[in-house]
Each structure stands twice: as C-alpha cells, then as structure tokens.
N, C-alpha and C. Protein backbone atom coordinates (compact mmCIF):
# COMPACT_ATOMS: atom_id res chain seq x y z
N UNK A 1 34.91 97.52 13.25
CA UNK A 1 35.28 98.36 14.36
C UNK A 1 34.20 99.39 14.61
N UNK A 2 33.78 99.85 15.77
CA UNK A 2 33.12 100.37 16.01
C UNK A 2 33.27 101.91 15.70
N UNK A 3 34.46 102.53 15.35
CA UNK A 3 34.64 103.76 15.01
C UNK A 3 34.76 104.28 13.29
N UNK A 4 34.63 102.73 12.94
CA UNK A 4 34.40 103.16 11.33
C UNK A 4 33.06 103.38 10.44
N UNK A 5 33.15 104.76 9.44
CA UNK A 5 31.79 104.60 9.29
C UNK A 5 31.28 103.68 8.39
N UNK A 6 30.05 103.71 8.24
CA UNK A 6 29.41 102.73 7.46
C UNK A 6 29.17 102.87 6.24
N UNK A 7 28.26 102.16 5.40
CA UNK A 7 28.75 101.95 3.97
C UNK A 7 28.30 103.48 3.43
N UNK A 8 27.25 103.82 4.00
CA UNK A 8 26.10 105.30 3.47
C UNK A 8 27.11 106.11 4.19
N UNK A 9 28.25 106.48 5.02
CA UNK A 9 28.34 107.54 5.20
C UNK A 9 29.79 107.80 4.50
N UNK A 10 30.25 106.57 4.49
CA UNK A 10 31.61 107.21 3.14
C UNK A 10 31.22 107.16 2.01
N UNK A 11 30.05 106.97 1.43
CA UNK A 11 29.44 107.42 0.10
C UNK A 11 29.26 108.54 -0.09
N UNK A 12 28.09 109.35 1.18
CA UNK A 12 27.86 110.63 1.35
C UNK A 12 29.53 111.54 1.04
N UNK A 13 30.52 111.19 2.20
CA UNK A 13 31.71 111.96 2.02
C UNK A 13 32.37 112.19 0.93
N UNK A 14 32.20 110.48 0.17
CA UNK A 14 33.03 110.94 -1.28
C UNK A 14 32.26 111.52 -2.21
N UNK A 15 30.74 111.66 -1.77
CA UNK A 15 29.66 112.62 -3.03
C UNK A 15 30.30 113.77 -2.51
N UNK A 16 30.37 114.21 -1.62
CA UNK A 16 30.68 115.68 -1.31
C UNK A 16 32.15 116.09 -1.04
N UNK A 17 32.77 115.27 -1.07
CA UNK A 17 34.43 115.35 -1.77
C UNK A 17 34.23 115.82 -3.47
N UNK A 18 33.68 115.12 -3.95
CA UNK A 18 33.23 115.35 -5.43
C UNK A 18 33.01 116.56 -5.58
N UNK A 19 31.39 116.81 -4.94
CA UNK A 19 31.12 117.72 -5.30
C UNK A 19 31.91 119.40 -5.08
N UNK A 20 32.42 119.19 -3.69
CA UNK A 20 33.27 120.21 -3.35
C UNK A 20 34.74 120.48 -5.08
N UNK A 21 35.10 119.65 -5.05
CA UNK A 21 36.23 119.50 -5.86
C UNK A 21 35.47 120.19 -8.00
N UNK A 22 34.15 119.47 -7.94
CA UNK A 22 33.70 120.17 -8.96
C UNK A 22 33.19 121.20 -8.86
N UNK A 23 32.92 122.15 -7.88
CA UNK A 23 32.44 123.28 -7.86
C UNK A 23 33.57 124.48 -7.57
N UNK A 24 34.62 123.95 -7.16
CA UNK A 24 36.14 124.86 -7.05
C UNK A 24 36.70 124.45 -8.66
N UNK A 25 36.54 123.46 -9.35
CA UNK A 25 37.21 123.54 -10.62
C UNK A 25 36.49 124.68 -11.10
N UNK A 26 35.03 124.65 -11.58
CA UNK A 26 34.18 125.60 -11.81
C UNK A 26 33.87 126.85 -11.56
N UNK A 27 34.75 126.95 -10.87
CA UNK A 27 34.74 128.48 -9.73
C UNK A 27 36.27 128.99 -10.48
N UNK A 28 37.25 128.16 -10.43
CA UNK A 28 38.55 128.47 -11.26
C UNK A 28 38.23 128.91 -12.61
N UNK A 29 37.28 128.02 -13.26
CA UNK A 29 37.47 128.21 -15.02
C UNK A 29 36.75 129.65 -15.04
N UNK A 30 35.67 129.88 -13.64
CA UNK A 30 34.88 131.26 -14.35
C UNK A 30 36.03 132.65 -13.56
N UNK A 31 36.95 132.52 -12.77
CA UNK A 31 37.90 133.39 -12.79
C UNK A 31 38.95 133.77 -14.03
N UNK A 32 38.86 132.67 -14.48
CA UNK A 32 40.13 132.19 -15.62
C UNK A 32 39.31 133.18 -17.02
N UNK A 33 37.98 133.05 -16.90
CA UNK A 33 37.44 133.51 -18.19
C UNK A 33 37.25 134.74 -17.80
N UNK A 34 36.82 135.23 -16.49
CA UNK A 34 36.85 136.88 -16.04
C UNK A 34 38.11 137.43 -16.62
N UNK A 35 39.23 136.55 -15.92
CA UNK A 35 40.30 137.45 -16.14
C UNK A 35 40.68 137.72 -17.84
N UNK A 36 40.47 136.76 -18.48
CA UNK A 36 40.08 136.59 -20.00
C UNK A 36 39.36 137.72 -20.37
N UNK A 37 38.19 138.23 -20.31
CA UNK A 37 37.76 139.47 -20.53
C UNK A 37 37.79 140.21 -19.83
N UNK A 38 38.72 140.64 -18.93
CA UNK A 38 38.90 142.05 -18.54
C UNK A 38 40.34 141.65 -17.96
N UNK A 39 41.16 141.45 -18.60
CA UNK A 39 41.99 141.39 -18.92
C UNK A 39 43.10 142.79 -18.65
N UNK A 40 42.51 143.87 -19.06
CA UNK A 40 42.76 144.93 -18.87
C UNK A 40 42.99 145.70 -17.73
N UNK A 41 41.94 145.18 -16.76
CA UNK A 41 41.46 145.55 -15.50
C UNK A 41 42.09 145.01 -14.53
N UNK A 42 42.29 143.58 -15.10
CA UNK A 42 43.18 142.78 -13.75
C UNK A 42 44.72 143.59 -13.87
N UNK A 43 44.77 144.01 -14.82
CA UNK A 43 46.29 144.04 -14.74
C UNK A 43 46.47 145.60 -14.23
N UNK A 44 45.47 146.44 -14.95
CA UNK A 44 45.31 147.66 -14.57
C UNK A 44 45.02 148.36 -12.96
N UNK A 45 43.82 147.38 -12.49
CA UNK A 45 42.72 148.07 -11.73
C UNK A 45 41.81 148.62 -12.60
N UNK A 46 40.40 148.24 -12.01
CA UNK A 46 38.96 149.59 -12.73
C UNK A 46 39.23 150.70 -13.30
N UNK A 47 39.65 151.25 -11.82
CA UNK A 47 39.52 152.75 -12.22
C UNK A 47 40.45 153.62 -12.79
N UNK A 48 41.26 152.79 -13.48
CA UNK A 48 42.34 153.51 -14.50
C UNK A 48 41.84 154.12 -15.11
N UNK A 49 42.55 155.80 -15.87
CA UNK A 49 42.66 156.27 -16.76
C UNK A 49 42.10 155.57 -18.21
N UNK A 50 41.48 155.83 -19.10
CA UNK A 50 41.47 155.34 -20.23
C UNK A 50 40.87 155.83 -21.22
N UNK A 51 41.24 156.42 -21.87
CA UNK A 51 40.78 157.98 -22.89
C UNK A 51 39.61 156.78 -24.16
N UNK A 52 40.79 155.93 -24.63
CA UNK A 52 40.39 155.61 -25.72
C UNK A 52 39.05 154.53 -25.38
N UNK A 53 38.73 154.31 -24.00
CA UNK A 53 37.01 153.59 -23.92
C UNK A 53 35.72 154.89 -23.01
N UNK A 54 36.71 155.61 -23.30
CA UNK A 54 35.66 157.33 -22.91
C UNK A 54 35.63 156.50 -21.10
N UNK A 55 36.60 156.31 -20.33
CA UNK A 55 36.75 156.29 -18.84
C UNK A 55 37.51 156.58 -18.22
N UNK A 56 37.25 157.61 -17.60
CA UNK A 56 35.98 157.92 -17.37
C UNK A 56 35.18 159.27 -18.05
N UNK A 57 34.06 159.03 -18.44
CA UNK A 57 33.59 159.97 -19.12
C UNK A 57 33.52 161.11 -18.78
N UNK A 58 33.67 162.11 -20.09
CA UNK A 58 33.17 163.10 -20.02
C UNK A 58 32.81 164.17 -19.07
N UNK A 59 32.57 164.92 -18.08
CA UNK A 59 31.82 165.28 -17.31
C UNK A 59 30.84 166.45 -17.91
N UNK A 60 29.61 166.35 -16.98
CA UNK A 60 28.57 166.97 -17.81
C UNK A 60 27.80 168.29 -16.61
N UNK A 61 27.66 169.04 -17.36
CA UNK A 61 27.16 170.03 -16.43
C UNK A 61 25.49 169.74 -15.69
N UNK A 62 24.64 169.44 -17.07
CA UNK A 62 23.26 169.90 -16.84
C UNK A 62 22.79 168.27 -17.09
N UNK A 63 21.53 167.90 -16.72
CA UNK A 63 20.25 167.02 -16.63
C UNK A 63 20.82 166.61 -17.79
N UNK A 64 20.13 167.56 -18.82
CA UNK A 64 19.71 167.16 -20.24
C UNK A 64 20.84 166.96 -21.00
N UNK A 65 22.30 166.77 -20.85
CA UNK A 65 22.99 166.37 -21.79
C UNK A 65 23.46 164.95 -20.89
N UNK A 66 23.17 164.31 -19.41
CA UNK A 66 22.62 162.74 -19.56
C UNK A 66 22.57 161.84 -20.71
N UNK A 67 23.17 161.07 -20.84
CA UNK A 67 22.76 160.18 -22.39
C UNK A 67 22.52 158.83 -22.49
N UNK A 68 21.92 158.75 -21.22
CA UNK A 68 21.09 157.19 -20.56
C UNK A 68 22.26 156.56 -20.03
N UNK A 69 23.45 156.52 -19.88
CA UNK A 69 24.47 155.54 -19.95
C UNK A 69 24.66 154.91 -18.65
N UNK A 70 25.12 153.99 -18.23
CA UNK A 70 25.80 153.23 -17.20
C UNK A 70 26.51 153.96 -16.10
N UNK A 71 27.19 155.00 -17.14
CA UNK A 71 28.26 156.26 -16.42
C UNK A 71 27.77 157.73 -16.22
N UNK A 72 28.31 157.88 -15.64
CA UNK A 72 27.69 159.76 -15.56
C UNK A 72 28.83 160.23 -14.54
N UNK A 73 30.06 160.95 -14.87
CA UNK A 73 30.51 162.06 -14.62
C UNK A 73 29.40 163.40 -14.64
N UNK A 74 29.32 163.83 -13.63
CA UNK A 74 28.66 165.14 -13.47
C UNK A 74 29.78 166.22 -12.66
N UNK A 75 29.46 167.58 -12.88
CA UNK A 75 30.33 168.73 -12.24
C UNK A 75 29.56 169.91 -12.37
N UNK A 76 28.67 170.07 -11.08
CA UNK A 76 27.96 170.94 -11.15
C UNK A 76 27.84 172.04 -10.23
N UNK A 77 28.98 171.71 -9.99
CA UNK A 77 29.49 172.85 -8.47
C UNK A 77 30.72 173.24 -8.99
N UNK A 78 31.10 174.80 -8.88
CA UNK A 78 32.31 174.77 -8.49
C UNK A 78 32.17 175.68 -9.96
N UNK A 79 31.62 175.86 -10.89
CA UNK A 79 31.40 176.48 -11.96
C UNK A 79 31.28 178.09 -12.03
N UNK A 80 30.86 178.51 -13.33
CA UNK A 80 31.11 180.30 -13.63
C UNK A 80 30.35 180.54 -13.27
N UNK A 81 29.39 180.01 -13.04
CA UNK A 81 27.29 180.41 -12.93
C UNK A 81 27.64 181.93 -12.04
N UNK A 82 26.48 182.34 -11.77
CA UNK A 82 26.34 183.07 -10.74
C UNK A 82 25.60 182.65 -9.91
N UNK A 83 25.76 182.74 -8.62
CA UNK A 83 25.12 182.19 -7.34
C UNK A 83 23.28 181.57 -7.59
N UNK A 84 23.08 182.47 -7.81
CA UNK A 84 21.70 181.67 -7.98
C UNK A 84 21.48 180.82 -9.23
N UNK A 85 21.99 180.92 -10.46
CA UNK A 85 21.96 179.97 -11.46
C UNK A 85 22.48 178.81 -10.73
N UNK A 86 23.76 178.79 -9.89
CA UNK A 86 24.89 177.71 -9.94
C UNK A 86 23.71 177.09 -8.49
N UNK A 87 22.62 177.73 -7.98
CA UNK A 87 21.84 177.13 -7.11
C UNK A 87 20.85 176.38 -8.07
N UNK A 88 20.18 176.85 -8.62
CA UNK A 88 19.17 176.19 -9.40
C UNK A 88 19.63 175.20 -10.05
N UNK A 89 20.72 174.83 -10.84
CA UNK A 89 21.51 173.79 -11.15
C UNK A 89 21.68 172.42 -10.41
N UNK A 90 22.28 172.86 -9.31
CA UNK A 90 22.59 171.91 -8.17
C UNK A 90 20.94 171.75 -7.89
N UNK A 91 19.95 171.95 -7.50
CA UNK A 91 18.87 171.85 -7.47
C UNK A 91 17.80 171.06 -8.48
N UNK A 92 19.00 171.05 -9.75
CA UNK A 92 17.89 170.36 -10.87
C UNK A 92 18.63 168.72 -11.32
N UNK A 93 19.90 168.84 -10.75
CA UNK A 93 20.37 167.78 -10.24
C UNK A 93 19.93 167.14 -8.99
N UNK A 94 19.60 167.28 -8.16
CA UNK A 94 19.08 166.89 -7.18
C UNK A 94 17.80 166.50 -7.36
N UNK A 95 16.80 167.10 -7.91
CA UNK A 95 15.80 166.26 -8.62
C UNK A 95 15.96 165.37 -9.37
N UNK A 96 16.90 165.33 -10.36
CA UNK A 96 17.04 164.11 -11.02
C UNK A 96 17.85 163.05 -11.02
N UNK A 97 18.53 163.14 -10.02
CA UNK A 97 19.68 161.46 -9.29
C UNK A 97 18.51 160.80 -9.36
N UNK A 98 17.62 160.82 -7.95
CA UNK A 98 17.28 159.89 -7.72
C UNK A 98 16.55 158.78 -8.62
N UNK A 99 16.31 159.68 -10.13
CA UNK A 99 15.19 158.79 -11.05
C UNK A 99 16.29 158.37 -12.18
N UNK A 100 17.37 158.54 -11.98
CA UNK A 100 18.51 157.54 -12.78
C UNK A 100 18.87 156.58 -12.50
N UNK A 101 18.09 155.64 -12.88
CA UNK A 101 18.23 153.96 -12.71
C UNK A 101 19.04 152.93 -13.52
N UNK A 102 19.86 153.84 -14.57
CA UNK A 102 20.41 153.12 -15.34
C UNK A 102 21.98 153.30 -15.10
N UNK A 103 22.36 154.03 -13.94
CA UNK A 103 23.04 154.47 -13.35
C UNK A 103 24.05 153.49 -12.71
N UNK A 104 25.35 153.21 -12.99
CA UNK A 104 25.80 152.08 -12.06
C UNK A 104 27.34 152.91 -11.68
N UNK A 105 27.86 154.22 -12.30
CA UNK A 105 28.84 154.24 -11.48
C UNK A 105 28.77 155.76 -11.65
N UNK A 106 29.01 156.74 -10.87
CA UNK A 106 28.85 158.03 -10.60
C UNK A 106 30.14 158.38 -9.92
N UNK A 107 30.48 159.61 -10.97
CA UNK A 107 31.92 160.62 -10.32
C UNK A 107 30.75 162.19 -10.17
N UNK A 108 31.46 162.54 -9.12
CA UNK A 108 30.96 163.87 -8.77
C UNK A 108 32.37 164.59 -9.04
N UNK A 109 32.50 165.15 -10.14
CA UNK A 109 34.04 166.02 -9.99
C UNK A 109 33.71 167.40 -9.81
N UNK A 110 33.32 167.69 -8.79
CA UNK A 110 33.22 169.08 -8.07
C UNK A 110 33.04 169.06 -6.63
N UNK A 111 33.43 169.86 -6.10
CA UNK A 111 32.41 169.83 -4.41
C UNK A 111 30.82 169.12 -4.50
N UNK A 112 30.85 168.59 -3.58
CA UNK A 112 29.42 167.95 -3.11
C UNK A 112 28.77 168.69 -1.83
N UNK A 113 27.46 169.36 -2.30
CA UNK A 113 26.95 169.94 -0.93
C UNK A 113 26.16 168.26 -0.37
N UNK A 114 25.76 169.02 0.46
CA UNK A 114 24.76 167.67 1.71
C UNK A 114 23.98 167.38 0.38
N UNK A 115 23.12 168.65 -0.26
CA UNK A 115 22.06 167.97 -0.80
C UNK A 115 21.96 167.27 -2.04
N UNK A 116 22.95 167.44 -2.54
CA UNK A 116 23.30 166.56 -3.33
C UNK A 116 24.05 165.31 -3.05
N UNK A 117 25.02 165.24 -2.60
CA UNK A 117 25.26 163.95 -1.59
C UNK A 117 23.69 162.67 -1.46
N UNK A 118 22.66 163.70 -0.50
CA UNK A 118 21.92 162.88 -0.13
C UNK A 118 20.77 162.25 -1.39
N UNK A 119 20.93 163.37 -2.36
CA UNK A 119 20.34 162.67 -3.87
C UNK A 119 20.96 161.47 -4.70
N UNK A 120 22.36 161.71 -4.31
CA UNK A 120 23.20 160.77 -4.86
C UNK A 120 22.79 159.16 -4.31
N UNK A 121 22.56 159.52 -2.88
CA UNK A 121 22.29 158.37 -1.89
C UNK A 121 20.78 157.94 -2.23
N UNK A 122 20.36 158.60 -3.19
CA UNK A 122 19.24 158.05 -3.08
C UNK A 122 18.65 157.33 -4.39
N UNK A 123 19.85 157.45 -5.43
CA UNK A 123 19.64 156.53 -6.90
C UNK A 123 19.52 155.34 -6.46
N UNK A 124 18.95 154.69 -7.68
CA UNK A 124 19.03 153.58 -6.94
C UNK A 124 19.43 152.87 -8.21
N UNK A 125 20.57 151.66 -7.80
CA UNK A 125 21.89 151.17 -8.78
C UNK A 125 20.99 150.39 -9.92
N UNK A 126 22.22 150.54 -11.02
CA UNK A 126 21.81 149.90 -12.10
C UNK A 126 22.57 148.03 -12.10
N UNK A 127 21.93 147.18 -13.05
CA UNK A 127 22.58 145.48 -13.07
C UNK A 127 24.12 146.04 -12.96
N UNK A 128 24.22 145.09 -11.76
CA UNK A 128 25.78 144.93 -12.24
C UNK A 128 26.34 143.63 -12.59
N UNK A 129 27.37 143.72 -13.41
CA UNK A 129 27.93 142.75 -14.10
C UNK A 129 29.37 142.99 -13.46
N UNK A 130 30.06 141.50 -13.80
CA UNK A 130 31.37 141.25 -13.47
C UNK A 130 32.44 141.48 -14.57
C-alpha cells in the first residue's frame, strides 16, 4: 500500500520508541535515587529549619569570620555599630561579595541597602549540585 512505511522507516521508529522508553526509565531511576538522598528535602522542602545540619547557618557579622563555605548567612545592617562603623562594615562587605566564589546560597538577615544588593548581584555562583 502506498501509505505504509517502508522497511528503514519502522526500524528508525522502533529505534526511537526504544530509545525514548530507555531514557525515561533512566530519568525515573535518577529521580528515585535523588529522592533517596535527600530524602529529607522532598518531604521537607530546602529551606526548612534544621539546627542539627547548621541550616541555615549561623549568621555572621564581619568578612573575616567567612569560613569558605557553600553558605553564608550574613547580618550586617541593622546592628549596635554607630553610624559610621555600621557604614564601613556594609562597605567591607560590599567589597567582598563579589570575590566569594565558593558561594552557592546567601541569606541577608538584615535590611539590604542598594549597595549591597548590587554586590550581592555581583558574586558569582558556586557548582551546583542536585
């Protein structure tokens, strides 16, 4: 019949029936193993509360108590300082966002001026993993 295909093109279809069908099994088993290790998360959400894996950490006033990590709670507004300390602060943060590269998830728990905002905007992210 003239509307049936030929021998090469229901080969092609059932390679790519195949292949479609092994790349959704494969796509299942690596959800199946996500949810397997983080386990926690699916059931939770991320950004839960969670004292006992330090998340979210800490928050830190100054540069130098940074401790290379993935995370960085900072709170550098909103403090006892006096006006010009609590400026120079915010100022020495702002110099140093942008050169934290190991950086993949950032809480600001204080007010955010512009210029810090726009330092924030200007890290640049660390690997992320699933």
């Amino acid at each position: 019949m003239p509307g049936d295909p030929d021998e090469f093109t229901r080969f092609r279809e059932k390679a790519r029936a195949e292949t479609s069908r092994r790349l959704l099994e494969e796509f299942k088993e690596r959800v199946e193993q996500a949810v397997h290790e983080h386990g926690d998360q699916a059931q939770t959400g991320f950004w839960t509360y969670r004292p006992g894996h330090s998340f979210p950490p800490e928050a830190i006033r100054h540069p130098s108590e940074y401790d290379g990590g993935r995370y960085l709670n900072l709170a550098c507004t909103q403090t006892d300082l006096k006006p010009t300390a609590q400026r120079k602060l915010v100022e020495s943060w702002c110099e140093a966002l942008p050169g934290l590269d190991k950086v993949e998830f950032l809480w600001l728990s204080s007010r955010v001026n512009q210029p810090l905002f726009d330092a924030a905007c200007q890290m640049k992210s660390g690997s992320s993993t699933f």
